[in-house]
PDB file of N, CA and C in Angstrom:
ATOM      1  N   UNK A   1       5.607 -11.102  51.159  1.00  0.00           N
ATOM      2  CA  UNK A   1       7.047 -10.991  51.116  1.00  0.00           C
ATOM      3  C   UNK A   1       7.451 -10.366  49.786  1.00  0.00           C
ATOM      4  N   UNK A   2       8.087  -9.272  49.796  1.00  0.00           N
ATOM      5  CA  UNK A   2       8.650  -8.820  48.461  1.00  0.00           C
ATOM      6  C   UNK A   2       9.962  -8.740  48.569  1.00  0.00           C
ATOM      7  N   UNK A   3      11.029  -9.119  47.895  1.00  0.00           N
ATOM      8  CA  UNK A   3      12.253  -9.575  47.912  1.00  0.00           C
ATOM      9  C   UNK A   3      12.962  -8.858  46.616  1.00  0.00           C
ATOM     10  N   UNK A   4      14.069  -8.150  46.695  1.00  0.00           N
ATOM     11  CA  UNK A   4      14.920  -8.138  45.179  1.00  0.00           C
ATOM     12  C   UNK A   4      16.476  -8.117  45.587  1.00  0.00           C
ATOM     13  N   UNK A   5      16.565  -9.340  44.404  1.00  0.00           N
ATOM     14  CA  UNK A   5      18.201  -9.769  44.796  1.00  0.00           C
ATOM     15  C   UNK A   5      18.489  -9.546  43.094  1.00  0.00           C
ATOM     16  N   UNK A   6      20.095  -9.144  43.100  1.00  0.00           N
ATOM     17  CA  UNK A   6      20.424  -8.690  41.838  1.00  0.00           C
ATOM     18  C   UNK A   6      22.068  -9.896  41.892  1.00  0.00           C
ATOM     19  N   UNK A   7      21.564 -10.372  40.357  1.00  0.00           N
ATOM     20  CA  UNK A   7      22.729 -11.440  40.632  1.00  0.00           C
ATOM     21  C   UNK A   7      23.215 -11.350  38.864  1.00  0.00           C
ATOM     22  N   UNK A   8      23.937 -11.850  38.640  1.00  0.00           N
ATOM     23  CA  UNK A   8      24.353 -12.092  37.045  1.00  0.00           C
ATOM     24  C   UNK A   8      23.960 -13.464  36.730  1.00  0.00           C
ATOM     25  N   UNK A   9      24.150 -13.831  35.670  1.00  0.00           N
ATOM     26  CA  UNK A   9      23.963 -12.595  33.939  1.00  0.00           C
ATOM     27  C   UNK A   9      22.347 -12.777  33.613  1.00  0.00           C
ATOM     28  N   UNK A  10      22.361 -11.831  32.903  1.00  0.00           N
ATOM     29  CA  UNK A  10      21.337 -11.733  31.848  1.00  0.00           C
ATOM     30  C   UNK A  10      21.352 -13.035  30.708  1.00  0.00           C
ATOM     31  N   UNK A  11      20.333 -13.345  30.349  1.00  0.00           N
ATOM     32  CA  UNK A  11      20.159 -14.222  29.378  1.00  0.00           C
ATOM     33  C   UNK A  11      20.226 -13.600  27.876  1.00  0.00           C
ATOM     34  N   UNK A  12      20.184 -12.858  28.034  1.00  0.00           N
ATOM     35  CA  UNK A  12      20.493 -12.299  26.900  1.00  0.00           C
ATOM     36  C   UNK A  12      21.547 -11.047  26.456  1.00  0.00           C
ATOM     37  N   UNK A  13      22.116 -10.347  27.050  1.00  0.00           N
ATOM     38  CA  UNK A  13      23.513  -9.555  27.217  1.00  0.00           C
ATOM     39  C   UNK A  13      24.672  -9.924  28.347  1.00  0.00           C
ATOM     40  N   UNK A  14      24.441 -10.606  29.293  1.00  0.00           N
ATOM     41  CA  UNK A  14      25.187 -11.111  30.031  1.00  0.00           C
ATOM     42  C   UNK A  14      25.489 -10.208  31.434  1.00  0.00           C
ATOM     43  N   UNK A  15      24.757  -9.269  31.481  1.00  0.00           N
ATOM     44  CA  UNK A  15      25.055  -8.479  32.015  1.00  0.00           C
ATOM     45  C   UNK A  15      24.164  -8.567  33.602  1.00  0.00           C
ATOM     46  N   UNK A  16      24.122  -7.995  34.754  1.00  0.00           N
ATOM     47  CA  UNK A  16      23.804  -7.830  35.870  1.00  0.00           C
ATOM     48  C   UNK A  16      22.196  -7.681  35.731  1.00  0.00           C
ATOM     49  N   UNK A  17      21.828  -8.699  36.214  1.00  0.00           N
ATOM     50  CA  UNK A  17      19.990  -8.396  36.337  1.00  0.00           C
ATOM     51  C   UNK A  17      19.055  -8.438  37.515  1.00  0.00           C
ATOM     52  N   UNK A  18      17.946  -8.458  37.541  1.00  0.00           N
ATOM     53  CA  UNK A  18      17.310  -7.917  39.030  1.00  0.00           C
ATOM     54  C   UNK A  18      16.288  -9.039  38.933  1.00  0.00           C
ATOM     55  N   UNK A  19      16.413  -9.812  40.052  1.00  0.00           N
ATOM     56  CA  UNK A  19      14.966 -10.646  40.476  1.00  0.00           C
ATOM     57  C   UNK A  19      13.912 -10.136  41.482  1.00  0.00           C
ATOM     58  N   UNK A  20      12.917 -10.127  41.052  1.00  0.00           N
ATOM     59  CA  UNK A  20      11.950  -9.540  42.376  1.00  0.00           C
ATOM     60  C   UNK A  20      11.122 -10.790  42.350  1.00  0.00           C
ATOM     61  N   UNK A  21      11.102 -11.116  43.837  1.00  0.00           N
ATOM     62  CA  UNK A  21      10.432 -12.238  44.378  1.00  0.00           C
ATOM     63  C   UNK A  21       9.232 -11.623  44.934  1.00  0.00           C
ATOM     64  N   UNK A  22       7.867 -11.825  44.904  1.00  0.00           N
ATOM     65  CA  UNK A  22       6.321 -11.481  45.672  1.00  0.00           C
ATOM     66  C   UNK A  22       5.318 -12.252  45.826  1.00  0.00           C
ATOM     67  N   UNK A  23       5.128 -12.650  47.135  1.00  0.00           N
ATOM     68  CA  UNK A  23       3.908 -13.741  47.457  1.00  0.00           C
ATOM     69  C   UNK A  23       2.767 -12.799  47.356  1.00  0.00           C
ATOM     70  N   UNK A  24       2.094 -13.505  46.656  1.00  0.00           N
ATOM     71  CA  UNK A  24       0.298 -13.134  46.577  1.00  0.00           C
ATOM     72  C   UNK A  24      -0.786 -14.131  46.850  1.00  0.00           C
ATOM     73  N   UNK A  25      -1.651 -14.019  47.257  1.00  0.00           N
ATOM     74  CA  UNK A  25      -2.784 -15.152  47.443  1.00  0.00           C
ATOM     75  C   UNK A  25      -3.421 -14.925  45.844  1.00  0.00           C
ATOM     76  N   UNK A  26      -3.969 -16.010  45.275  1.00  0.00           N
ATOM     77  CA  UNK A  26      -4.959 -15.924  44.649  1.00  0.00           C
ATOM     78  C   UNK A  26      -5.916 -16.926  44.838  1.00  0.00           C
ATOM     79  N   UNK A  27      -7.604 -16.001  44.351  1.00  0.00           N
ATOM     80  CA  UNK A  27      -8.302 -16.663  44.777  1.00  0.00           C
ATOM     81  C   UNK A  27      -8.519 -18.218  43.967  1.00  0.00           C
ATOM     82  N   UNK A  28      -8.681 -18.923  44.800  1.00  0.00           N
ATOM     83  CA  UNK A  28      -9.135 -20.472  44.119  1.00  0.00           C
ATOM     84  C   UNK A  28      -7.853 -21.547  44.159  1.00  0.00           C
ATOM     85  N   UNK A  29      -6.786 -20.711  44.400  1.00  0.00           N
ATOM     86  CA  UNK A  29      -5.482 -21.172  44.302  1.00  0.00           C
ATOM     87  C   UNK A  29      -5.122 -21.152  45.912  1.00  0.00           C
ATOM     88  N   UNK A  30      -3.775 -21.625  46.270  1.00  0.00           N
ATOM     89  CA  UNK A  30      -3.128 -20.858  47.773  1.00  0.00           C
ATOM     90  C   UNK A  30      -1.980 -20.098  47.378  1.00  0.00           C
ATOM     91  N   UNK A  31      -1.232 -19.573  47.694  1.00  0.00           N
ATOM     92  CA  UNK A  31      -0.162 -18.404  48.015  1.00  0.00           C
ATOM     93  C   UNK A  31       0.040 -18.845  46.727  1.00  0.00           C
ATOM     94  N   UNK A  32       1.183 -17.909  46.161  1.00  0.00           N
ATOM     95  CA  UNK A  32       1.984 -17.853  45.071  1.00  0.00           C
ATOM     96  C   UNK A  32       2.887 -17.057  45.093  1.00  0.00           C
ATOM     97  N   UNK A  33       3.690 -17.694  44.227  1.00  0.00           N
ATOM     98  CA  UNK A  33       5.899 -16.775  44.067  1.00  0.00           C
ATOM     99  C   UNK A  33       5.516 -16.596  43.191  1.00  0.00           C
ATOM    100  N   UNK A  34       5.428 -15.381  42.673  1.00  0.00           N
ATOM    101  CA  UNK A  34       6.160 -14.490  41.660  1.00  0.00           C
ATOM    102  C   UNK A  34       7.132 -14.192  40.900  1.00  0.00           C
ATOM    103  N   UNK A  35       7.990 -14.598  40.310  1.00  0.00           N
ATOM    104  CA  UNK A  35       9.324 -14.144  40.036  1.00  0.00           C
ATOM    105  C   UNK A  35       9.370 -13.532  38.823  1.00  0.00           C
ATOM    106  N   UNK A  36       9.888 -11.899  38.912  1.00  0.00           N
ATOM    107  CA  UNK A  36      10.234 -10.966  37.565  1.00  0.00           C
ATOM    108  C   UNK A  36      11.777 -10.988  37.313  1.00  0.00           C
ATOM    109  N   UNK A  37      11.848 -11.017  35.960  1.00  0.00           N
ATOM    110  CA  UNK A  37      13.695 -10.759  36.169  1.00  0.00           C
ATOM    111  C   UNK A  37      13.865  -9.703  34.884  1.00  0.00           C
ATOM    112  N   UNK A  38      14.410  -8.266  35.488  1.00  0.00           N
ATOM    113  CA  UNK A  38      14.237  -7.146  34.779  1.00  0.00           C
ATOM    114  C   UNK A  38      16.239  -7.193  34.440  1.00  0.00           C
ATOM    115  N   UNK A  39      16.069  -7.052  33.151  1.00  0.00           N
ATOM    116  CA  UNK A  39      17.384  -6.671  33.359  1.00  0.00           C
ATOM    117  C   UNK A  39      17.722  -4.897  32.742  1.00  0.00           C
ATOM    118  N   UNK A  40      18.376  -4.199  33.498  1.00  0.00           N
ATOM    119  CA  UNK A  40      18.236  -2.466  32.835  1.00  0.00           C
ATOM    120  C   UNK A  40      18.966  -2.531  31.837  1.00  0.00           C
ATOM    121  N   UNK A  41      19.839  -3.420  31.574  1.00  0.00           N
ATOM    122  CA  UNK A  41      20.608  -2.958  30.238  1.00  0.00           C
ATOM    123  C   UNK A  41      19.784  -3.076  29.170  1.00  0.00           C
ATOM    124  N   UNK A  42      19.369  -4.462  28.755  1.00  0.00           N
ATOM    125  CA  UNK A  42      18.837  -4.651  27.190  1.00  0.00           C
ATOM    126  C   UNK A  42      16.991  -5.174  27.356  1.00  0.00           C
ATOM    127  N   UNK A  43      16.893  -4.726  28.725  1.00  0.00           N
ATOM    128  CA  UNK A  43      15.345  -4.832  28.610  1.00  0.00           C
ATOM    129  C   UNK A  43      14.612  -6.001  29.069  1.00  0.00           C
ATOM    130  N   UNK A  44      15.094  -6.853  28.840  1.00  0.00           N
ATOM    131  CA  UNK A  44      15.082  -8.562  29.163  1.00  0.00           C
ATOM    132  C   UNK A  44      14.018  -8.346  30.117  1.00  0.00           C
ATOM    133  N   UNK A  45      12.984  -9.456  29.474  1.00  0.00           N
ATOM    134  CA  UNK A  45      11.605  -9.552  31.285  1.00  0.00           C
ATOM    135  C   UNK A  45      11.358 -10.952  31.074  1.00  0.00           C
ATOM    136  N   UNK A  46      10.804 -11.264  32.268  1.00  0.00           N
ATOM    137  CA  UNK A  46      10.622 -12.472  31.989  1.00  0.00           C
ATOM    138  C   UNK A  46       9.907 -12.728  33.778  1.00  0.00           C
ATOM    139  N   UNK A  47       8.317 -13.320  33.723  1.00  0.00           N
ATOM    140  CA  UNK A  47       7.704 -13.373  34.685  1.00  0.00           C
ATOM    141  C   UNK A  47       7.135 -14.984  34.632  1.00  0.00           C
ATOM    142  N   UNK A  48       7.089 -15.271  36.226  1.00  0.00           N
ATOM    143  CA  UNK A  48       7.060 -17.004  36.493  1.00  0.00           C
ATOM    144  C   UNK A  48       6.229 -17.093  37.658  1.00  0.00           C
ATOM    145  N   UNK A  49       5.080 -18.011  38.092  1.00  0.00           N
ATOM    146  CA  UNK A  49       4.504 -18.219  38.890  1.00  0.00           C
ATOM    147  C   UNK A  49       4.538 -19.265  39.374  1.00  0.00           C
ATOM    148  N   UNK A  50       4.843 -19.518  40.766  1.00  0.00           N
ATOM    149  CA  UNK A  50       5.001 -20.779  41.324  1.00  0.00           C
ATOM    150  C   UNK A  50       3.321 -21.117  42.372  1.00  0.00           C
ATOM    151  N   UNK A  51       3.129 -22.112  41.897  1.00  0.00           N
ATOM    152  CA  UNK A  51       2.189 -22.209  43.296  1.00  0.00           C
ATOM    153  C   UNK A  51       2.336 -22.687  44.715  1.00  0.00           C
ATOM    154  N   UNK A  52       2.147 -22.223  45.619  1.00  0.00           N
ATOM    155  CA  UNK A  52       3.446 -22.635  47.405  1.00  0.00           C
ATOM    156  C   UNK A  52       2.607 -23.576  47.725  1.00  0.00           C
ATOM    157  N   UNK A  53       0.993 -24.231  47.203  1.00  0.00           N
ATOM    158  CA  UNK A  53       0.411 -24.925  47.900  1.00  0.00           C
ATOM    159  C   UNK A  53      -0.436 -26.168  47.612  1.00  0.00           C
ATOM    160  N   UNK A  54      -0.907 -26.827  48.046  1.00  0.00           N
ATOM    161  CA  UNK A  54      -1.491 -27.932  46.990  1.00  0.00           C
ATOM    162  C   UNK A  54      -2.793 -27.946  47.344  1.00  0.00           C
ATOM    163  N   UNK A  55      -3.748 -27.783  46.613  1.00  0.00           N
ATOM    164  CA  UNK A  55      -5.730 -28.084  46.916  1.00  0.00           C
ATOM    165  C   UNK A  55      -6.079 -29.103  46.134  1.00  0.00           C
ATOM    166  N   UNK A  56      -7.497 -29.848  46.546  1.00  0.00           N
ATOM    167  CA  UNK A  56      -8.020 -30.656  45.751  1.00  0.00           C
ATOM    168  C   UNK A  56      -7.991 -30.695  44.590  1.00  0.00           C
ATOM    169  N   UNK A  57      -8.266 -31.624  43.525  1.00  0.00           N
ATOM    170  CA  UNK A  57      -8.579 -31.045  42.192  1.00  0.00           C
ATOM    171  C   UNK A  57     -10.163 -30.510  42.162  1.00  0.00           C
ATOM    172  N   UNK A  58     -10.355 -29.665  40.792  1.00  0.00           N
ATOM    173  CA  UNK A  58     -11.855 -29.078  41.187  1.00  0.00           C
ATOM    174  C   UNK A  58     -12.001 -28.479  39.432  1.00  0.00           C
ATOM    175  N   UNK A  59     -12.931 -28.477  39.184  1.00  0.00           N
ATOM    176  CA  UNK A  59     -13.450 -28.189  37.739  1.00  0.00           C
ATOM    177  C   UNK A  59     -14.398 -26.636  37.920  1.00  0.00           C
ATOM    178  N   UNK A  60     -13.973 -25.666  36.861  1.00  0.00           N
ATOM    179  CA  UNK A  60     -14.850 -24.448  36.900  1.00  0.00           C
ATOM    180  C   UNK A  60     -14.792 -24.705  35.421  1.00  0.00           C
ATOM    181  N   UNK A  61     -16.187 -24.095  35.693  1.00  0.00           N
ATOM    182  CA  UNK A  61     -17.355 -24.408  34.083  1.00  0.00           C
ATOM    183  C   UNK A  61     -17.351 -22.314  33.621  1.00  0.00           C
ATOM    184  N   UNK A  62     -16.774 -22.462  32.259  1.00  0.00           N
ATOM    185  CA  UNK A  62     -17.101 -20.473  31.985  1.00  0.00           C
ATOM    186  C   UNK A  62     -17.566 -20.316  30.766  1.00  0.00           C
ATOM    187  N   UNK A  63     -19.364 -20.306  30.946  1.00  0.00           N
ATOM    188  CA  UNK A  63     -19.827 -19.863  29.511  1.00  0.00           C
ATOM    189  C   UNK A  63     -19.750 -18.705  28.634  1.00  0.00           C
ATOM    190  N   UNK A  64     -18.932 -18.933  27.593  1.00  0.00           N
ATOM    191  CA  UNK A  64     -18.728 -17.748  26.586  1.00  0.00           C
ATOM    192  C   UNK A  64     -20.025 -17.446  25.997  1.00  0.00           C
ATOM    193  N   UNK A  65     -20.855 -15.986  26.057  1.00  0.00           N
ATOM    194  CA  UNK A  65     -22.110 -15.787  25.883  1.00  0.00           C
ATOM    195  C   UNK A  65     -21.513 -14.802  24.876  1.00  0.00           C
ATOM    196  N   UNK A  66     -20.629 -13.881  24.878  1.00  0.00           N
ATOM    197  CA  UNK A  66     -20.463 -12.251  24.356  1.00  0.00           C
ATOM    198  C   UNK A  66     -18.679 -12.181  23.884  1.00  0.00           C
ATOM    199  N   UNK A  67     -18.970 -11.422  23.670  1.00  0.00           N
ATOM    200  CA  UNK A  67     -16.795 -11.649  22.661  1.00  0.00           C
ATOM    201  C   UNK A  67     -15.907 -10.688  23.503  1.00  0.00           C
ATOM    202  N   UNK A  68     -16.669 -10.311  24.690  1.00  0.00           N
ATOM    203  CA  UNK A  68     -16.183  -9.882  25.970  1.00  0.00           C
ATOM    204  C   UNK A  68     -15.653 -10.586  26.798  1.00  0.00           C
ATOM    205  N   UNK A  69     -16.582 -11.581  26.929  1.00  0.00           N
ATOM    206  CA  UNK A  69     -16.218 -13.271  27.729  1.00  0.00           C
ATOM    207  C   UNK A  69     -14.627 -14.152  27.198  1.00  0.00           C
ATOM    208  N   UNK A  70     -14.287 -13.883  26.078  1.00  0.00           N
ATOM    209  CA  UNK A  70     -13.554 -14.341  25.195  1.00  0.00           C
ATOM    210  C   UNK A  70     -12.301 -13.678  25.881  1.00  0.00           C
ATOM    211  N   UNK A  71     -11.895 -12.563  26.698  1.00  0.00           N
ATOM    212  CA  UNK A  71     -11.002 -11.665  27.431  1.00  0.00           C
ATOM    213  C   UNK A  71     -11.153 -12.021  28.694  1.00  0.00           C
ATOM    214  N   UNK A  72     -11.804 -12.787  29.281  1.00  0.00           N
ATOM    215  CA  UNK A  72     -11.666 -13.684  30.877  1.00  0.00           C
ATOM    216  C   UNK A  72     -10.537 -14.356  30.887  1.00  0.00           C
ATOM    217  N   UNK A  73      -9.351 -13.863  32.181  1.00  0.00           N
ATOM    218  CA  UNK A  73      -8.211 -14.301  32.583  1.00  0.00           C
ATOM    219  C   UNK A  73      -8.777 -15.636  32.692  1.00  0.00           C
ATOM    220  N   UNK A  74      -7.914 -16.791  32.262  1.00  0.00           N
ATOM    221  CA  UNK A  74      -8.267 -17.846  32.822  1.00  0.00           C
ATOM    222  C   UNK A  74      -6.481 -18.453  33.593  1.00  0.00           C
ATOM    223  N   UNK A  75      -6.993 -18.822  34.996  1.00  0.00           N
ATOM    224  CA  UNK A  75      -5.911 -18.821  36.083  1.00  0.00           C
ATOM    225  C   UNK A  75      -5.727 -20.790  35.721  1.00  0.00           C
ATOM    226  N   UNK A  76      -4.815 -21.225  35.757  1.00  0.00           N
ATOM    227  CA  UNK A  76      -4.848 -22.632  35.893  1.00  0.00           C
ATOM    228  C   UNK A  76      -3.454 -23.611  36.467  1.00  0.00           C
ATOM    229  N   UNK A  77      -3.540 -24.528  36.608  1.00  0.00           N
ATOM    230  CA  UNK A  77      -2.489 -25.018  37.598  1.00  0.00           C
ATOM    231  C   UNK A  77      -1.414 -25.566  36.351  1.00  0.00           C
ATOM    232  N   UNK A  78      -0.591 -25.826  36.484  1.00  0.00           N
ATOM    233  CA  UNK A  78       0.384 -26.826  34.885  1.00  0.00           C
ATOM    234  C   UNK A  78       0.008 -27.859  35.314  1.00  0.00           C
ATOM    235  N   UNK A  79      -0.741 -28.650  35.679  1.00  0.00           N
ATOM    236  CA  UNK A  79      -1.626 -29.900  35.979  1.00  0.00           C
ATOM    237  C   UNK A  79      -2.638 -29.635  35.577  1.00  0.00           C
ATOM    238  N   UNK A  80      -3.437 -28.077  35.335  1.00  0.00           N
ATOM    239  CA  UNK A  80      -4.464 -28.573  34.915  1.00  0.00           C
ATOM    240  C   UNK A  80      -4.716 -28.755  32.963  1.00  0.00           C
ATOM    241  N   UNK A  81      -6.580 -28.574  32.725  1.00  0.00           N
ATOM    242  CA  UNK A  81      -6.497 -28.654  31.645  1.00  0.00           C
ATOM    243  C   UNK A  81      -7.803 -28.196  31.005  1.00  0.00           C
ATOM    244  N   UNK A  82      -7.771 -27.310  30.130  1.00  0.00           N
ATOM    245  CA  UNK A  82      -8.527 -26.644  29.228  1.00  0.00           C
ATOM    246  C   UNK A  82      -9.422 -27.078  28.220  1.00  0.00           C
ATOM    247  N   UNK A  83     -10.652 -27.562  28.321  1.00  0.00           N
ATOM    248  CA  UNK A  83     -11.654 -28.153  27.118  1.00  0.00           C
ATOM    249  C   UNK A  83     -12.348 -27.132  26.555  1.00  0.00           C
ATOM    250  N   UNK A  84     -12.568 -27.074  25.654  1.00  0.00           N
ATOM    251  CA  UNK A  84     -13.476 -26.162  24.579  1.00  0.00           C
ATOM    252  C   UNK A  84     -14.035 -27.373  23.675  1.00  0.00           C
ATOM    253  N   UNK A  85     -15.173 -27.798  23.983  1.00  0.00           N
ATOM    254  CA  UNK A  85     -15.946 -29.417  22.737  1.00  0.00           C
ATOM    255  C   UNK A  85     -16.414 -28.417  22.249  1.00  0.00           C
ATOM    256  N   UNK A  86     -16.663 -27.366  21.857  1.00  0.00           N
ATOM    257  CA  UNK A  86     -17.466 -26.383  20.712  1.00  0.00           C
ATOM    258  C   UNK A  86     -16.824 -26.629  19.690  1.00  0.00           C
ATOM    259  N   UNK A  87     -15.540 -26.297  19.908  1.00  0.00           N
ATOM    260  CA  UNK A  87     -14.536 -25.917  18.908  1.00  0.00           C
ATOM    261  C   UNK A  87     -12.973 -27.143  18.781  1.00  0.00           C
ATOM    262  N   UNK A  88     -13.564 -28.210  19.668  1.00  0.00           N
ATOM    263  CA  UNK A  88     -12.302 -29.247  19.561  1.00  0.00           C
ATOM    264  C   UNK A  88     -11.880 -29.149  19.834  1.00  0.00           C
ATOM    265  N   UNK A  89     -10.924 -28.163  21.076  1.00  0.00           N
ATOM    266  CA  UNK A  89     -10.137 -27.669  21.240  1.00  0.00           C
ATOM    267  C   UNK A  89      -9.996 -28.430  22.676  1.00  0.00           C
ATOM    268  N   UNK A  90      -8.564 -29.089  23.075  1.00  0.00           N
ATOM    269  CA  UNK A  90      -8.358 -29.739  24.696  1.00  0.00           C
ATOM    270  C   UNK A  90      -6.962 -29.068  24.632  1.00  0.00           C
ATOM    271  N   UNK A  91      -6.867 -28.267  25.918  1.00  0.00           N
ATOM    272  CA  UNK A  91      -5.031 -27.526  26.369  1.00  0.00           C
ATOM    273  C   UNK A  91      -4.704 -28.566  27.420  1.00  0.00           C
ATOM    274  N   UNK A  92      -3.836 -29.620  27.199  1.00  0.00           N
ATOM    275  CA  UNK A  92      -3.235 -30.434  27.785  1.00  0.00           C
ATOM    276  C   UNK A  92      -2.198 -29.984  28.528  1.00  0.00           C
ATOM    277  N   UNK A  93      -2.250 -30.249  30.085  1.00  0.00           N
ATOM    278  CA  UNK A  93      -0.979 -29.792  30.775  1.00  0.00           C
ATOM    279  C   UNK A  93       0.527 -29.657  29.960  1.00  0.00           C
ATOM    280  N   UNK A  94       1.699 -29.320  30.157  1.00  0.00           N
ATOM    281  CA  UNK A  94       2.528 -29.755  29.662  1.00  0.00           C
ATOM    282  C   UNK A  94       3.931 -28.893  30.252  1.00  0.00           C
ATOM    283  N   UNK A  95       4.926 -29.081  29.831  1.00  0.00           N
ATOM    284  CA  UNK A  95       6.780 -28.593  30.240  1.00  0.00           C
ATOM    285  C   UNK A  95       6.740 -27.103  30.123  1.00  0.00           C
ATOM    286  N   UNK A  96       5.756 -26.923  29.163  1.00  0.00           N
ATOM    287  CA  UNK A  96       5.865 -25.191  29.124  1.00  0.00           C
ATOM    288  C   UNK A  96       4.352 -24.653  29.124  1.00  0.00           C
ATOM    289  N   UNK A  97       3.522 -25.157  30.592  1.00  0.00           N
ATOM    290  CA  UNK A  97       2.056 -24.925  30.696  1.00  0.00           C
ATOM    291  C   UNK A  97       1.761 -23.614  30.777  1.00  0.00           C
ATOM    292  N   UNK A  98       1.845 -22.561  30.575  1.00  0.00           N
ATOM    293  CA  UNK A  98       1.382 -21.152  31.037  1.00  0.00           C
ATOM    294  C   UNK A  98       0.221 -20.870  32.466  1.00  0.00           C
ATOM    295  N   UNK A  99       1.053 -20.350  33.071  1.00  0.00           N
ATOM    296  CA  UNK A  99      -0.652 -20.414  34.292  1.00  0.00           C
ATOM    297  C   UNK A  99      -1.827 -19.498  34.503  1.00  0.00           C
ATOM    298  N   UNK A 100      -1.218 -18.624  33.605  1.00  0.00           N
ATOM    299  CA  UNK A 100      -2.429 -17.013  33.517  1.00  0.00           C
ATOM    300  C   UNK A 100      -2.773 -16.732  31.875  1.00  0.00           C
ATOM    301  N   UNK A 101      -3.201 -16.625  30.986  1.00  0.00           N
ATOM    302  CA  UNK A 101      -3.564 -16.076  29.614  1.00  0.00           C
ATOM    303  C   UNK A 101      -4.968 -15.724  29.275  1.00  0.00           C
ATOM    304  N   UNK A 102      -5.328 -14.771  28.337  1.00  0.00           N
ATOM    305  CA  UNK A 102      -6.462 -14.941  28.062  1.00  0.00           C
ATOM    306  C   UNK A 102      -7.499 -16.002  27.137  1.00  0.00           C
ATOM    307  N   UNK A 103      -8.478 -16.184  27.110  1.00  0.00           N
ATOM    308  CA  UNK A 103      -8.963 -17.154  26.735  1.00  0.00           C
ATOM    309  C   UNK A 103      -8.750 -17.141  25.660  1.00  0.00           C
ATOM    310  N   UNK A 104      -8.853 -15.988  24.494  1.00  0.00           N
ATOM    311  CA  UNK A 104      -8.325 -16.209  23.342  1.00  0.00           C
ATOM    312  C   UNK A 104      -7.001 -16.900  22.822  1.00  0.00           C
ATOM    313  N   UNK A 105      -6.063 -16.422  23.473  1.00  0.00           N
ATOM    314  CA  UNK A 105      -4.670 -16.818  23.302  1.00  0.00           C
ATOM    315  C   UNK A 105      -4.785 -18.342  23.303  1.00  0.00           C
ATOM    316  N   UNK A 106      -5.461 -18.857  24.084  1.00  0.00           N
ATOM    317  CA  UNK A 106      -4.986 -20.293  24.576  1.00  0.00           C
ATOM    318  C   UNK A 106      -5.885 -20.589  23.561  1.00  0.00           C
ATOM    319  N   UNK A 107      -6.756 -20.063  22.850  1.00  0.00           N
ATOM    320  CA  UNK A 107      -7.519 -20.911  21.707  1.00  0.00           C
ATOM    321  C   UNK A 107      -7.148 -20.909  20.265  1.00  0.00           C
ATOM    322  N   UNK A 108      -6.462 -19.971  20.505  1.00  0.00           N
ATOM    323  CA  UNK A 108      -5.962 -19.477  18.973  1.00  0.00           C
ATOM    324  C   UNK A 108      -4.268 -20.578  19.018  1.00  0.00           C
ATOM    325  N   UNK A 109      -3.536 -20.859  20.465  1.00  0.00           N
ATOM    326  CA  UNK A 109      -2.529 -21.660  20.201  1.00  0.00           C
ATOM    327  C   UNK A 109      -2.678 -22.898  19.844  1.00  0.00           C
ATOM    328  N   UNK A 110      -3.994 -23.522  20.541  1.00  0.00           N
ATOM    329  CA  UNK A 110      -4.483 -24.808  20.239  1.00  0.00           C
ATOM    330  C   UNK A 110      -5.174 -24.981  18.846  1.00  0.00           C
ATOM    331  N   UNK A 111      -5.798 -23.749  18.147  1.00  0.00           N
ATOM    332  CA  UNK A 111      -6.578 -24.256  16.973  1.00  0.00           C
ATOM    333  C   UNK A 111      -5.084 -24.335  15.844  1.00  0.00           C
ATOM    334  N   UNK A 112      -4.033 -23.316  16.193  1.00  0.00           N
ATOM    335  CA  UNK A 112      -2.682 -23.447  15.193  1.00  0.00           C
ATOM    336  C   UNK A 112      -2.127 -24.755  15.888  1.00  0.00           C
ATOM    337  N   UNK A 113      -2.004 -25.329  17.018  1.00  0.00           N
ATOM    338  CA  UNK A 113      -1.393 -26.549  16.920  1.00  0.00           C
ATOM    339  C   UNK A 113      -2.059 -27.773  15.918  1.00  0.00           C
ATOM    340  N   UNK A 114      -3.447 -27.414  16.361  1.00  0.00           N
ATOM    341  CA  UNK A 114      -3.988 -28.698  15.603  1.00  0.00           C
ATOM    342  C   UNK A 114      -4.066 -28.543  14.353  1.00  0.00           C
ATOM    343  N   UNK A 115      -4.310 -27.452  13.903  1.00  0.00           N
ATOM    344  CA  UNK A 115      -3.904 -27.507  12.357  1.00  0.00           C
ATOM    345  C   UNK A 115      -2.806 -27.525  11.619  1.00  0.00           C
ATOM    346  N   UNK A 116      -2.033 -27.744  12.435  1.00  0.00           N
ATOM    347  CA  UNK A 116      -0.564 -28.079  11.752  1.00  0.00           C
ATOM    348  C   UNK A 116      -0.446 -29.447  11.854  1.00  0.00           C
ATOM    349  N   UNK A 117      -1.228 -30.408  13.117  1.00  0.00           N
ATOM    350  CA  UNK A 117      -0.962 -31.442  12.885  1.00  0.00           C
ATOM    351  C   UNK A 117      -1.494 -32.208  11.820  1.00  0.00           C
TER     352      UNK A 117
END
């Protein structure tokens, strides 16, 4: 299903913006909403993934061998949760879980959280 409905405002100029709605399967997951919201005036993006379906829980194991490995999308539910015991590092579900990033990102947010704490 690909969908675009144009409604107001922008979050940031106030102005008329565009939602595009798109179901995709991904693998390991079931269906998924999409939602982009482009706005043409001041640029504004902003992308959201819903998941339409519910599966077991289930654990995937991804050994970092090469600093290539380190650039593996890692897909995850906002229920789930991210361990790295190498490096101390646990990504605890949470209000603003991200569901797609690369592995770096999510390690580099967790090693600056914990070192601030």
């Amino acid at each position: 299903m690909d969908r675009v409905i144009r409604a107001p405002p922008c979050l940031q100029c106030s102005e008329e913006i565009e939602y595009l709605y798109k179901t995709v399967e991904i693998p390991y997951f079931s269906d998924a909403l999409i939602t982009t919201v482009i706005c043409g005036s001041c640029g504004f993006r902003s992308v959201d993934v819903m998941i339409l379906g519910e599966n077991e829980p289930a654990r995937y194991t991804l050994a970092i061998s090469s600093p290539e490995d380190m650039e593996a999308r890692v897909v995850r539910s906002t229920t789930g949760t991210i361990e790295i015991p190498e490096l101390g590092i646990l990504i605890e579900p949470g209000p603003i879980c991200e569901g797609s990033s690369p592995m770096w990102r999510e390690c580099l947010s967790a090693s600056e959280m914990s070192s601030t704490a």
